[in-house]
PDB file of N, CA and C in Angstrom:
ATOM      1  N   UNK A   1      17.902   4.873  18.448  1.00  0.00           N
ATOM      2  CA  UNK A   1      17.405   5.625  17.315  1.00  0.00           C
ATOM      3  C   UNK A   1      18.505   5.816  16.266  1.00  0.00           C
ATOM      4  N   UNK A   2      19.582   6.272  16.496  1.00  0.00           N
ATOM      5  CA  UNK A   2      21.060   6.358  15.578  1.00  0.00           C
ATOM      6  C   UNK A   2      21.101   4.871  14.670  1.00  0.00           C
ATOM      7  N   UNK A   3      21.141   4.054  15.659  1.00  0.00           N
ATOM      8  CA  UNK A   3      21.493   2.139  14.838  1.00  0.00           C
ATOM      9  C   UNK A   3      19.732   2.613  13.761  1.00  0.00           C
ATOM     10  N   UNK A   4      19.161   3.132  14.377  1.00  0.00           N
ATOM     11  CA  UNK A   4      17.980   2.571  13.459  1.00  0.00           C
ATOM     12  C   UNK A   4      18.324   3.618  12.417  1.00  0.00           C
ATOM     13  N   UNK A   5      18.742   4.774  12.123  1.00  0.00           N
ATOM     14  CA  UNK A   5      18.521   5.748  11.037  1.00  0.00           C
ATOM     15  C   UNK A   5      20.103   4.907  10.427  1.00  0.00           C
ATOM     16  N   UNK A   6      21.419   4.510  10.888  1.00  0.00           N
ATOM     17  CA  UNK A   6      21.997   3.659  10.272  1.00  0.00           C
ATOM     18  C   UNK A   6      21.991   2.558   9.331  1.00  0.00           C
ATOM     19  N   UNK A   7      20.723   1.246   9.871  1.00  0.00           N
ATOM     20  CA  UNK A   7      20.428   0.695   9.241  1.00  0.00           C
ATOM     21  C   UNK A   7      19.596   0.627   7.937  1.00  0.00           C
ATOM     22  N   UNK A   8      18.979   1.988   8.405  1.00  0.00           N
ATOM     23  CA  UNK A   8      17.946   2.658   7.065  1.00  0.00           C
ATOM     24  C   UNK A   8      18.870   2.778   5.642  1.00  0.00           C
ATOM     25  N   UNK A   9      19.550   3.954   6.491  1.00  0.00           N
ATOM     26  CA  UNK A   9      21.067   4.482   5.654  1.00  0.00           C
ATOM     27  C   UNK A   9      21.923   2.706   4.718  1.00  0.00           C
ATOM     28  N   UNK A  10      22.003   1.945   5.346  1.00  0.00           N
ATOM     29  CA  UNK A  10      22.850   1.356   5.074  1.00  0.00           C
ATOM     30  C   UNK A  10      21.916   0.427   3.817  1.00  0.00           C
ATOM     31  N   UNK A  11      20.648   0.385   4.303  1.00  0.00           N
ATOM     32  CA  UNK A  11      19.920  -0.696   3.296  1.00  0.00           C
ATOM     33  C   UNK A  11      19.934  -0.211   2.104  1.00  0.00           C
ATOM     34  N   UNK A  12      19.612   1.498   1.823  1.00  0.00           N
ATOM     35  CA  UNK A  12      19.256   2.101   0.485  1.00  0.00           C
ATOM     36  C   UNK A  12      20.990   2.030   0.163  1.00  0.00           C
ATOM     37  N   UNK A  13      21.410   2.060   0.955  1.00  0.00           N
ATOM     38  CA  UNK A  13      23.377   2.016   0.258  1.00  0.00           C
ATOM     39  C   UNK A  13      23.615   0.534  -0.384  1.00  0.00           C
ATOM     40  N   UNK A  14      22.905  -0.309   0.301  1.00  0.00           N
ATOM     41  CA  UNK A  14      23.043  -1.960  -0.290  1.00  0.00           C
ATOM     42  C   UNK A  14      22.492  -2.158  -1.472  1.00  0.00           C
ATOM     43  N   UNK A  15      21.071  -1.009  -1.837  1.00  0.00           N
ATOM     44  CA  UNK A  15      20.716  -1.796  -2.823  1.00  0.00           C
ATOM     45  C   UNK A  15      21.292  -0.891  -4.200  1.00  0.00           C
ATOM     46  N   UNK A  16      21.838   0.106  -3.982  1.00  0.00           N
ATOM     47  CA  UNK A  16      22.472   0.805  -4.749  1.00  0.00           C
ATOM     48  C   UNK A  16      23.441  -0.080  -5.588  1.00  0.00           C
ATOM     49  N   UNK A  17      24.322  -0.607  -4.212  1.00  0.00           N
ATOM     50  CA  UNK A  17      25.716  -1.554  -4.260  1.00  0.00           C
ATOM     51  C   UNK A  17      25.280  -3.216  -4.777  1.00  0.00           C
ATOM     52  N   UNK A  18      23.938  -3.196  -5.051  1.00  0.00           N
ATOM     53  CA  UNK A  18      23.918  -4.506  -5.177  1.00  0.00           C
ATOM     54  C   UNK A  18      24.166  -5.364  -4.089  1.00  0.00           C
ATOM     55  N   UNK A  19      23.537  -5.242  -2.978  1.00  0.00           N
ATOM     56  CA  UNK A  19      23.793  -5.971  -1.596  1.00  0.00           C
ATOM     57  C   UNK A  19      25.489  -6.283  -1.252  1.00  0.00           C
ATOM     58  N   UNK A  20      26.141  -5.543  -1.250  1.00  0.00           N
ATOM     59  CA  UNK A  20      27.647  -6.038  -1.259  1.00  0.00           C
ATOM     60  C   UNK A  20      27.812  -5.655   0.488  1.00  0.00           C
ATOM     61  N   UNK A  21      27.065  -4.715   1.063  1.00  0.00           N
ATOM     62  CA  UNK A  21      27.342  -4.540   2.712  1.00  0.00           C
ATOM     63  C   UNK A  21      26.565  -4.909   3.561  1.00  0.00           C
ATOM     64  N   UNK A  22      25.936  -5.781   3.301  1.00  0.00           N
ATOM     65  CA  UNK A  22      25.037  -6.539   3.952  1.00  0.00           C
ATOM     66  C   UNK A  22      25.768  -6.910   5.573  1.00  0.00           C
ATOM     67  N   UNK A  23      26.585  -7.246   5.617  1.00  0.00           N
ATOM     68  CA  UNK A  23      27.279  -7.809   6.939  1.00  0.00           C
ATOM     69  C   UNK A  23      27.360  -6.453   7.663  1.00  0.00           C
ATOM     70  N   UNK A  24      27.298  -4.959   7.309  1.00  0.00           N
ATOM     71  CA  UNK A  24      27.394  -4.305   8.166  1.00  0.00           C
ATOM     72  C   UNK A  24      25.573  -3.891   8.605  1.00  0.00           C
ATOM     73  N   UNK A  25      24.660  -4.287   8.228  1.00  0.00           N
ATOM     74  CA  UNK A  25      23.238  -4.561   8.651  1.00  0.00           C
ATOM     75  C   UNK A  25      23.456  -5.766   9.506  1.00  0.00           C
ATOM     76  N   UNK A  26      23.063  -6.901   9.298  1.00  0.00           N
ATOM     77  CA  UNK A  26      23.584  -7.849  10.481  1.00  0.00           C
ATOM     78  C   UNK A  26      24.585  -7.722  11.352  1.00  0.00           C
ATOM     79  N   UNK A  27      25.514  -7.303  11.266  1.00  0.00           N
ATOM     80  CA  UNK A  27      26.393  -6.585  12.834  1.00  0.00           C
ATOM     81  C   UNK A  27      25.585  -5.670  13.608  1.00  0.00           C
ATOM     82  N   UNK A  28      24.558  -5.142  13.066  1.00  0.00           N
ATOM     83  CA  UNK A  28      23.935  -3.978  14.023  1.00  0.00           C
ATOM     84  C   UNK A  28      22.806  -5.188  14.511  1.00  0.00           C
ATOM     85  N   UNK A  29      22.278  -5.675  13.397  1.00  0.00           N
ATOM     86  CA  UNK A  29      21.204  -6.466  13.776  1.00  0.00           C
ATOM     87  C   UNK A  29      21.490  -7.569  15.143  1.00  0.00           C
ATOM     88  N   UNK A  30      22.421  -7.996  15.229  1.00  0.00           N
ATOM     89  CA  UNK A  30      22.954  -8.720  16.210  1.00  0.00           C
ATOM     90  C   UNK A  30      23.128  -7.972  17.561  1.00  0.00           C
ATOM     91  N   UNK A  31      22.898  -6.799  17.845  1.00  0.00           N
ATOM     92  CA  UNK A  31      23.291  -6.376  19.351  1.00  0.00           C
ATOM     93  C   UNK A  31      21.519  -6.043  19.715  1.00  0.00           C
ATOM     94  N   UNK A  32      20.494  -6.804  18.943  1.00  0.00           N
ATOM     95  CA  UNK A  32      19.167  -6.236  19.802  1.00  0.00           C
ATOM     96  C   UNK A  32      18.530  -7.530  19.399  1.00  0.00           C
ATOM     97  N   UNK A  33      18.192  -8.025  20.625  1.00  0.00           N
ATOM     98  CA  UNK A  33      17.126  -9.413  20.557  1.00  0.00           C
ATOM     99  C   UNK A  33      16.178  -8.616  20.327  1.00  0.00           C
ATOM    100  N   UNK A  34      15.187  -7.956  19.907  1.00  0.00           N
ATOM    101  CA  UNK A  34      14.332  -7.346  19.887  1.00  0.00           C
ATOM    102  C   UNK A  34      14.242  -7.018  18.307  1.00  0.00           C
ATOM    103  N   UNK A  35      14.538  -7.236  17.362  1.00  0.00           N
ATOM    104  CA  UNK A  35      15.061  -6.710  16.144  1.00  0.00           C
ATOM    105  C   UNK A  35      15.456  -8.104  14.854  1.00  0.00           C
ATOM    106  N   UNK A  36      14.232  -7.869  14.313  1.00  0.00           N
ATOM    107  CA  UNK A  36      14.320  -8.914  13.010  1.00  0.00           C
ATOM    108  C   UNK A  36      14.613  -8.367  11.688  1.00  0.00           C
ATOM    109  N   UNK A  37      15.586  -8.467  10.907  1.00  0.00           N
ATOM    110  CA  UNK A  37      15.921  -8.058   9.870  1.00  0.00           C
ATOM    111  C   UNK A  37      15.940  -9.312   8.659  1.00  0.00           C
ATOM    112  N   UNK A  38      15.343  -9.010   7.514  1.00  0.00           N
ATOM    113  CA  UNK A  38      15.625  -9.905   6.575  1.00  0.00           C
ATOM    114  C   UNK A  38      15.553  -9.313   5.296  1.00  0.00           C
ATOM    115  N   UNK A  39      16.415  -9.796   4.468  1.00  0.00           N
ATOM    116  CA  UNK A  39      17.217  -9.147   2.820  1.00  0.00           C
ATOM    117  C   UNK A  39      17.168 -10.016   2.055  1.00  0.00           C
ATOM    118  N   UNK A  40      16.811  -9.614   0.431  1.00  0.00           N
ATOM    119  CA  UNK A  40      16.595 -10.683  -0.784  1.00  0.00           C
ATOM    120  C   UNK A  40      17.322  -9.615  -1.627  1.00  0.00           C
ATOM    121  N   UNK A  41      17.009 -10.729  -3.086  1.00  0.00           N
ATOM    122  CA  UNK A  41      16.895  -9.486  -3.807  1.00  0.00           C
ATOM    123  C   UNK A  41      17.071 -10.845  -4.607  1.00  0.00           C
ATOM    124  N   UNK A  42      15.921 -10.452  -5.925  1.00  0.00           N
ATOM    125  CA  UNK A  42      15.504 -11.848  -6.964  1.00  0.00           C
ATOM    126  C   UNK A  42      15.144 -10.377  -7.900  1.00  0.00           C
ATOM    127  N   UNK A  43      15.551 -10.552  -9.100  1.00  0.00           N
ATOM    128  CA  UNK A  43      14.701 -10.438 -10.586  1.00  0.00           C
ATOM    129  C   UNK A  43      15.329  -8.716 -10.148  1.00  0.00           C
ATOM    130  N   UNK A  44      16.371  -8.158 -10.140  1.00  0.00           N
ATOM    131  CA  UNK A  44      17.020  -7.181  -9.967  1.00  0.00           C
ATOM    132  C   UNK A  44      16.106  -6.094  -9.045  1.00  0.00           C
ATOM    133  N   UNK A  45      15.397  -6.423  -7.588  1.00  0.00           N
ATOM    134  CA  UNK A  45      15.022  -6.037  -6.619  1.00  0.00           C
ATOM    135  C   UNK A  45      15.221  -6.211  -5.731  1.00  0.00           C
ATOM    136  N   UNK A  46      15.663  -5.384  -4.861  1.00  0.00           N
ATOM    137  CA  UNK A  46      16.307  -5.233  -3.207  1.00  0.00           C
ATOM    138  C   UNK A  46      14.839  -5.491  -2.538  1.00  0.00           C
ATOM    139  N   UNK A  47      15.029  -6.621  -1.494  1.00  0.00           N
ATOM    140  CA  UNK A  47      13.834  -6.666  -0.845  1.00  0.00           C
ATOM    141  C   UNK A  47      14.702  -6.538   0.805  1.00  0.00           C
ATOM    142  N   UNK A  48      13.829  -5.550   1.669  1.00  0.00           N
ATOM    143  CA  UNK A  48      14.623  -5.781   2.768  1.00  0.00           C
ATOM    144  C   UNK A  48      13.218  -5.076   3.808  1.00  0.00           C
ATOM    145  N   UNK A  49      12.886  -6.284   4.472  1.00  0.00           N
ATOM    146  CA  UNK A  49      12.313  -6.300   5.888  1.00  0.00           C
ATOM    147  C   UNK A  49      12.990  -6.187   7.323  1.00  0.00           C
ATOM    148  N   UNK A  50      12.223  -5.192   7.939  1.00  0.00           N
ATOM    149  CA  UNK A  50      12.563  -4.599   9.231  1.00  0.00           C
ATOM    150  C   UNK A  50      11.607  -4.815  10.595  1.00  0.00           C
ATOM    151  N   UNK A  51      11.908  -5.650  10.974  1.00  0.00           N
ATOM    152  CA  UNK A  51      10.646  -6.179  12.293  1.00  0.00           C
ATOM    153  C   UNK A  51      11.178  -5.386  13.838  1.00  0.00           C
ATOM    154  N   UNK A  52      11.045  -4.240  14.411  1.00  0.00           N
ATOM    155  CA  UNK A  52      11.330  -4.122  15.657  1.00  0.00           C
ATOM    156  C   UNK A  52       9.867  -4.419  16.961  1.00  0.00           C
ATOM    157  N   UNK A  53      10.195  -5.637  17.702  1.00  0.00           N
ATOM    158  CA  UNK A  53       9.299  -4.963  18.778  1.00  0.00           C
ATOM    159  C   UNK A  53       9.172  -4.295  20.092  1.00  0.00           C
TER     160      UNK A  53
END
């Protein structure tokens, strides 16, 4: 539950930053096979999908 309110935390911080911490979302994303994450951002919009099952 912590990694997940982290990664929340960290996405609205990315798109603030203009995706610049992205690698600290994929470091979390990497310790759960269970856990699909994916990030854009086209036409000055943060797009960021969160798949847990």
């Amino acid at each position: 539950m912590f990694d997940l309110v982290r990664i929340i935390g960290i996405t609205f911080d990315n798109a603030i930053e203009e995706s610049e911490q992205l690698a600290n979302v994929q470091a979390i994303n990497d310790q759960y096979d269970n856990m699909f994450i994916e990030y854009s951002e086209k036409d000055n919009w943060f797009n960021f999908t969160m798949v847990i099952d």
